[in-house]
PDB file of N, CA and C in Angstrom:
ATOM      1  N   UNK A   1      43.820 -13.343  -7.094  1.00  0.00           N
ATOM      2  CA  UNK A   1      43.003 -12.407  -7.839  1.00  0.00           C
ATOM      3  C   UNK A   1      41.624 -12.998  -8.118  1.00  0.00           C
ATOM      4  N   UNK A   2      41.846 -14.584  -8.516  1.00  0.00           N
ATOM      5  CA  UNK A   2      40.563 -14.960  -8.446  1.00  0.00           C
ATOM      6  C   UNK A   2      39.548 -14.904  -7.480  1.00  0.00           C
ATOM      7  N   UNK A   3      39.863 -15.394  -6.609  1.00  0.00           N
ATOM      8  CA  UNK A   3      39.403 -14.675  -5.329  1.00  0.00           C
ATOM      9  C   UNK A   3      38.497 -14.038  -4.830  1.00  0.00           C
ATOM     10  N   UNK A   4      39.438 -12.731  -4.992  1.00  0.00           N
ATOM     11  CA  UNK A   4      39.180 -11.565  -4.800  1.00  0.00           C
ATOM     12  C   UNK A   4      37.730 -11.468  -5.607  1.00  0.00           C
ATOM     13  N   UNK A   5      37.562 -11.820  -6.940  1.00  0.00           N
ATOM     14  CA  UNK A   5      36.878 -11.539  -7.942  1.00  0.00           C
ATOM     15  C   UNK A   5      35.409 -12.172  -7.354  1.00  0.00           C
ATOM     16  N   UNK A   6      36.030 -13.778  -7.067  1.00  0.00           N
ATOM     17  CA  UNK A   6      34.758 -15.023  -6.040  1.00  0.00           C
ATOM     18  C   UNK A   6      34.223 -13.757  -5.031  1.00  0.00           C
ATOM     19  N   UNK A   7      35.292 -12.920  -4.105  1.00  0.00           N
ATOM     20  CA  UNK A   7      34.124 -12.356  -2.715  1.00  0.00           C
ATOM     21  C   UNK A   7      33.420 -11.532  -3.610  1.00  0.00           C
ATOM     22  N   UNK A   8      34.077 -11.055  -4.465  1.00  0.00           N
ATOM     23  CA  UNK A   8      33.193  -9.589  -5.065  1.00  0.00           C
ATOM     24  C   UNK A   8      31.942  -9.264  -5.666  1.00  0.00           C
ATOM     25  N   UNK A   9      31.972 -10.747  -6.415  1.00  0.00           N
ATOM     26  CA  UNK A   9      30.331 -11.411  -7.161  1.00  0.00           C
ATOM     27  C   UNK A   9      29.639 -11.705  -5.897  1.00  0.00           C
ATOM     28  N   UNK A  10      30.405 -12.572  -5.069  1.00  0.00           N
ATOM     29  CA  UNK A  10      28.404 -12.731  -4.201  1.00  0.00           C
ATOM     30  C   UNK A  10      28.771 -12.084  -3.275  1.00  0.00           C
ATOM     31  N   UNK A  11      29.237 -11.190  -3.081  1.00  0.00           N
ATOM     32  CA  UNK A  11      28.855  -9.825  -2.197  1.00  0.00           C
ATOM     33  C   UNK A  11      27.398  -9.071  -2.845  1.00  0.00           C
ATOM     34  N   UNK A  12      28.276  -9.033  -4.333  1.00  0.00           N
ATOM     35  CA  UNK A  12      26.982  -7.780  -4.846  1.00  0.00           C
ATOM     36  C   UNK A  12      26.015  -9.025  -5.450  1.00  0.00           C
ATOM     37  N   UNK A  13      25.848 -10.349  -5.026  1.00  0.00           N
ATOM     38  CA  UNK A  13      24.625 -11.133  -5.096  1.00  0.00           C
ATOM     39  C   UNK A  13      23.906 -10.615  -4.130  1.00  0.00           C
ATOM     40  N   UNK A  14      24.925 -11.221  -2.736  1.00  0.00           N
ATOM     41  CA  UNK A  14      24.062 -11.147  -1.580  1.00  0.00           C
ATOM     42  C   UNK A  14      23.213  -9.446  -1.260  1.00  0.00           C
ATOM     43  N   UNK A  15      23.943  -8.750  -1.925  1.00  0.00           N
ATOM     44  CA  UNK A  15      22.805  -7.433  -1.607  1.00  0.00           C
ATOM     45  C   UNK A  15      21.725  -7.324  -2.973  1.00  0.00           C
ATOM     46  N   UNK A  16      21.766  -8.020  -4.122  1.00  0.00           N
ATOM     47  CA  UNK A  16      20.621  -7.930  -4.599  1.00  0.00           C
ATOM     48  C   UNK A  16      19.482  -8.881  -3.944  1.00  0.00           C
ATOM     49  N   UNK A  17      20.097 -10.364  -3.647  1.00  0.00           N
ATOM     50  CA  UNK A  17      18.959 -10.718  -2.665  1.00  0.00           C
ATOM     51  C   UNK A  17      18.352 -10.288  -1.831  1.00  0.00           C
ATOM     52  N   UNK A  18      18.931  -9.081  -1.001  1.00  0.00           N
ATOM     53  CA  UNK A  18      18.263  -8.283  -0.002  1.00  0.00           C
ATOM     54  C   UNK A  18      17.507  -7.770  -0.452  1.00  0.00           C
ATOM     55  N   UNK A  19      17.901  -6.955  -1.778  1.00  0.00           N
ATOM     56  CA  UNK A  19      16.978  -5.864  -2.191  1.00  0.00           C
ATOM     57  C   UNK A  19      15.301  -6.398  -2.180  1.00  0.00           C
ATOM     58  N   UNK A  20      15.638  -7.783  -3.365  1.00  0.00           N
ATOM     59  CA  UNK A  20      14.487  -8.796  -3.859  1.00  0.00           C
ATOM     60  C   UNK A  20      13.675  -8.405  -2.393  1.00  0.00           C
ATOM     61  N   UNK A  21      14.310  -9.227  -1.397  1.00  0.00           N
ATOM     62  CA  UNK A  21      13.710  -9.477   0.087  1.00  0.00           C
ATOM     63  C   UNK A  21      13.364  -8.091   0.290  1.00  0.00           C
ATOM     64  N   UNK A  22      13.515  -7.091   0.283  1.00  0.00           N
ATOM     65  CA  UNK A  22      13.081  -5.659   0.674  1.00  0.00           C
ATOM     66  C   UNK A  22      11.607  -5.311  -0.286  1.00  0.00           C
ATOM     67  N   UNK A  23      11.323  -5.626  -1.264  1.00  0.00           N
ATOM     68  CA  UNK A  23      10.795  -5.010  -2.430  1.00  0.00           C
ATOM     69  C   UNK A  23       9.387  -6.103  -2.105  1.00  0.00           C
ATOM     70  N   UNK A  24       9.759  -7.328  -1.839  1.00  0.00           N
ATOM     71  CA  UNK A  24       8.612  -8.158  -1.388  1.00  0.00           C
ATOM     72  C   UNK A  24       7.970  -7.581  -0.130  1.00  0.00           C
ATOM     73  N   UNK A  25       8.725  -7.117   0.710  1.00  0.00           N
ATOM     74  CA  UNK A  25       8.235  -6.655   2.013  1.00  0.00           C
ATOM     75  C   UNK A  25       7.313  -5.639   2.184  1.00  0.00           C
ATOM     76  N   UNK A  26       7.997  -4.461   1.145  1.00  0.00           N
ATOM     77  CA  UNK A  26       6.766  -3.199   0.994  1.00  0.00           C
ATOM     78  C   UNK A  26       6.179  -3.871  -0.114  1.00  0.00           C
ATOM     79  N   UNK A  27       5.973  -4.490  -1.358  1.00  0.00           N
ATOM     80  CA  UNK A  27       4.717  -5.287  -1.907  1.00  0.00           C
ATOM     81  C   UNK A  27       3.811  -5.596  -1.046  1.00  0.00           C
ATOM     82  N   UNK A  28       4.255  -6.579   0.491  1.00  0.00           N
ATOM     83  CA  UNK A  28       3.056  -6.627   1.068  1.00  0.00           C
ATOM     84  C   UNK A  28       2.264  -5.561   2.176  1.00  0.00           C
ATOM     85  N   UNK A  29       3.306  -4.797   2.323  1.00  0.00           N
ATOM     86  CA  UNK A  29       2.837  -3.817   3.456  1.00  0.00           C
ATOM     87  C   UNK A  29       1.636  -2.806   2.390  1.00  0.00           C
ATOM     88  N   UNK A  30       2.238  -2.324   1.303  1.00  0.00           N
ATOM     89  CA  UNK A  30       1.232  -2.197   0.455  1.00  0.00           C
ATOM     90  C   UNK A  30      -0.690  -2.709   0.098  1.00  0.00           C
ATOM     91  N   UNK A  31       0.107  -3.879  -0.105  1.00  0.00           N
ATOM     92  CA  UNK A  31      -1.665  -4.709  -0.026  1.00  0.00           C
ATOM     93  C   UNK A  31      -2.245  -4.896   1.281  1.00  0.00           C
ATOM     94  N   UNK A  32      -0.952  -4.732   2.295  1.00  0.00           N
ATOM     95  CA  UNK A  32      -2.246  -4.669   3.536  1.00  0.00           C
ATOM     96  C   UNK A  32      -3.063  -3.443   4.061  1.00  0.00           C
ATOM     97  N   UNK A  33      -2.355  -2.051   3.898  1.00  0.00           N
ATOM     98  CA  UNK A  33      -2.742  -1.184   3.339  1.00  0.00           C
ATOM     99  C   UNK A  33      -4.199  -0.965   2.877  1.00  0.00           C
ATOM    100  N   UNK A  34      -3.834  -1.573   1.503  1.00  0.00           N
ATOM    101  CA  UNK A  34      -5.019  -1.470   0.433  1.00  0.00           C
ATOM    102  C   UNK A  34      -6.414  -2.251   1.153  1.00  0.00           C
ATOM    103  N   UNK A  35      -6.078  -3.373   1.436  1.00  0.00           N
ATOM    104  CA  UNK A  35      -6.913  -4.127   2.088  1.00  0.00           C
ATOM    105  C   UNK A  35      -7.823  -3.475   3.311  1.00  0.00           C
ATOM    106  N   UNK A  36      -7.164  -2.639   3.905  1.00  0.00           N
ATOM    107  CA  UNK A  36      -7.579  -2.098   5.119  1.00  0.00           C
ATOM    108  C   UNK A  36      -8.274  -1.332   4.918  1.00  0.00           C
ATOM    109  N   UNK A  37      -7.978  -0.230   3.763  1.00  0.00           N
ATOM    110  CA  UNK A  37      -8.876   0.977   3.481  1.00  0.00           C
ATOM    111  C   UNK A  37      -9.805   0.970   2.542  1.00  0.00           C
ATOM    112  N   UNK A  38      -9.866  -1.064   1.738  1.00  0.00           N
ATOM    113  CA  UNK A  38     -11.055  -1.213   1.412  1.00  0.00           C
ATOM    114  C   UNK A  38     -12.244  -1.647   2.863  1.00  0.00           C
ATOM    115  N   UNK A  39     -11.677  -2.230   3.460  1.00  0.00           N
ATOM    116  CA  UNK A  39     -12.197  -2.838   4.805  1.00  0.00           C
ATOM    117  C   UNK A  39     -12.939  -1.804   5.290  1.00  0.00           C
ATOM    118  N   UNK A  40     -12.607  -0.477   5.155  1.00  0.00           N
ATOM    119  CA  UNK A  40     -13.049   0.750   5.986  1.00  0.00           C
ATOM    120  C   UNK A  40     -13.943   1.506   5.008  1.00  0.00           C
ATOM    121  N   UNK A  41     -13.530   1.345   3.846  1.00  0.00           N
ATOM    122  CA  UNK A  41     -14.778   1.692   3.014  1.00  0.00           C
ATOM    123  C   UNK A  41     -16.261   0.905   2.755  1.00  0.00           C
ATOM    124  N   UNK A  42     -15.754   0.100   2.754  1.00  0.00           N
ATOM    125  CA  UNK A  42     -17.097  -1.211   2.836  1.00  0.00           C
ATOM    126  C   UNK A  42     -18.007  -0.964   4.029  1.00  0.00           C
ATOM    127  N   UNK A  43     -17.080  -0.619   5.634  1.00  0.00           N
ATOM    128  CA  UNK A  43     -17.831  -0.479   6.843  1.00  0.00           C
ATOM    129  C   UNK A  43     -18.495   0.816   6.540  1.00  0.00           C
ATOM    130  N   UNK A  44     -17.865   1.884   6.088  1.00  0.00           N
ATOM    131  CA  UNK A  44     -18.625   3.170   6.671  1.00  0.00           C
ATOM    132  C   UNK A  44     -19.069   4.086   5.631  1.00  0.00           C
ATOM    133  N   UNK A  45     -19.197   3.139   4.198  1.00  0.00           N
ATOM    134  CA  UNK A  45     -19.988   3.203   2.977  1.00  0.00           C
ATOM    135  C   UNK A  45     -20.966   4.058   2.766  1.00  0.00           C
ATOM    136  N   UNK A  46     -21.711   3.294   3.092  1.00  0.00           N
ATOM    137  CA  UNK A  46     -23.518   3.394   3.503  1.00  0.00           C
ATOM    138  C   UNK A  46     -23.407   4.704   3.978  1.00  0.00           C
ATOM    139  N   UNK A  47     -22.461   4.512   5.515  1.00  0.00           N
ATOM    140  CA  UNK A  47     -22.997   5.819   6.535  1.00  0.00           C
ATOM    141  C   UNK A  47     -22.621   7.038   5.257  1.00  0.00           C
ATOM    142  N   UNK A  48     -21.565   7.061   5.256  1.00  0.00           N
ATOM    143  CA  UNK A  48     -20.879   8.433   3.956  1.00  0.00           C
ATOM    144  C   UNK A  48     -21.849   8.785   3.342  1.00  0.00           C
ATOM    145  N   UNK A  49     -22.466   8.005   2.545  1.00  0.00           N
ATOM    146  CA  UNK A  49     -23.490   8.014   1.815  1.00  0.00           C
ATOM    147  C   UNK A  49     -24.482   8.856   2.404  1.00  0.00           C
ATOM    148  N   UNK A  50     -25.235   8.161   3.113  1.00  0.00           N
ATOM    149  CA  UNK A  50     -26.210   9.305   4.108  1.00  0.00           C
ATOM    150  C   UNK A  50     -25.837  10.436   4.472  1.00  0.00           C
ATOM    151  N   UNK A  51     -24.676  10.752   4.646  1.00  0.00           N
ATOM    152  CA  UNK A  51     -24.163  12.258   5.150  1.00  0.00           C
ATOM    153  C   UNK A  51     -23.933  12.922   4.096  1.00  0.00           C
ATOM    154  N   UNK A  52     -23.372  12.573   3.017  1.00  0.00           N
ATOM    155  CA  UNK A  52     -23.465  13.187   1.864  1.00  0.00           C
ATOM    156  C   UNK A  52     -24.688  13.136   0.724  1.00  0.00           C
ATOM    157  N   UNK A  53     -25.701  12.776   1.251  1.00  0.00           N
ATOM    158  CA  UNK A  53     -27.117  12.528   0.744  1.00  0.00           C
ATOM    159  C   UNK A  53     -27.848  14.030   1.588  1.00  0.00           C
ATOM    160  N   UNK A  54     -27.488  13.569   2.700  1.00  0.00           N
ATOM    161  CA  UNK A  54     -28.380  15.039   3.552  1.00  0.00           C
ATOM    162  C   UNK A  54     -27.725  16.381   3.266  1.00  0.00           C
ATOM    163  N   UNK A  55     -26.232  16.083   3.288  1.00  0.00           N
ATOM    164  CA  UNK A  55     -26.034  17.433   2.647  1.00  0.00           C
ATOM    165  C   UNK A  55     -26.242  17.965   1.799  1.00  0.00           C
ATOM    166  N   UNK A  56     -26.712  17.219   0.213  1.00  0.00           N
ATOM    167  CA  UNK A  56     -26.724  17.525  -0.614  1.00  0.00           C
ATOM    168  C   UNK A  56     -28.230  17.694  -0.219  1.00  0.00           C
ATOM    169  N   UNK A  57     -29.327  17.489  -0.273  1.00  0.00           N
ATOM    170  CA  UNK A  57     -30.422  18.043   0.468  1.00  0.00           C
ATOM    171  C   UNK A  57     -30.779  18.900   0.926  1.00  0.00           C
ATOM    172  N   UNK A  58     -29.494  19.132   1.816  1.00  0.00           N
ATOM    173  CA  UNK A  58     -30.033  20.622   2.701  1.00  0.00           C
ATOM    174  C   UNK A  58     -29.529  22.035   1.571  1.00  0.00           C
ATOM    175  N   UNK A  59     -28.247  22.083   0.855  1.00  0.00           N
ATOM    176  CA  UNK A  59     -28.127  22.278   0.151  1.00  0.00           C
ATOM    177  C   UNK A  59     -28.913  22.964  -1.362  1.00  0.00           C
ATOM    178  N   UNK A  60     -29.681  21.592  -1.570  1.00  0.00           N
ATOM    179  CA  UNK A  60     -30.404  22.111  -2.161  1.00  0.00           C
ATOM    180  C   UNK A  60     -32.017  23.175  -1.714  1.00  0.00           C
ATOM    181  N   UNK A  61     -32.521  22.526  -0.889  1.00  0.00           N
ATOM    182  CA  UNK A  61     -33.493  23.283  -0.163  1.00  0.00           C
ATOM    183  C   UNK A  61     -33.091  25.057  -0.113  1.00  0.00           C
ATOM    184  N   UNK A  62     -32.130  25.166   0.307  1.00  0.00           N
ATOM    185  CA  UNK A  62     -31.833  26.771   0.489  1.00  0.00           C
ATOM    186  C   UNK A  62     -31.931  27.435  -0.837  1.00  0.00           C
ATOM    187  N   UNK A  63     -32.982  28.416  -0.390  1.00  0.00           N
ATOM    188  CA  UNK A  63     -32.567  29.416  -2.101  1.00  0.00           C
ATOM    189  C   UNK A  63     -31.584  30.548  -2.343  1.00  0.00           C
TER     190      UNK A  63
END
């Protein structure tokens, strides 16, 4: 019975360690993510800027 009791605890160890290991994994897929679509904001910043500068321009010009 004891045993039984020994597989039963690190069974349900060994799947919280997974979990841990799962939860780290999308943590980082996350920040790489984040990282990327600051990466892409930084590059095409500026340009946005200008396109939404002229629009607002043309925009205004029309009566």
């Amino acid at each position: 019975m004891i045993q039984y009791l020994q597989i039963l605890l690190n069974s349900r160890f060994a799947k919280m360690e997974e979990r841990g290991a799962t939860a780290v994994e999308y943590g980082l897929l996350v920040a790489l993510i984040a990282a990327a679509i600051v990466a892409i904001v930084l590059t095409l910043g500026g340009t946005l800027k200008d396109v939404f500068t002229d629009v607002n321009s043309s925009i205004k010009a029309k009566p």
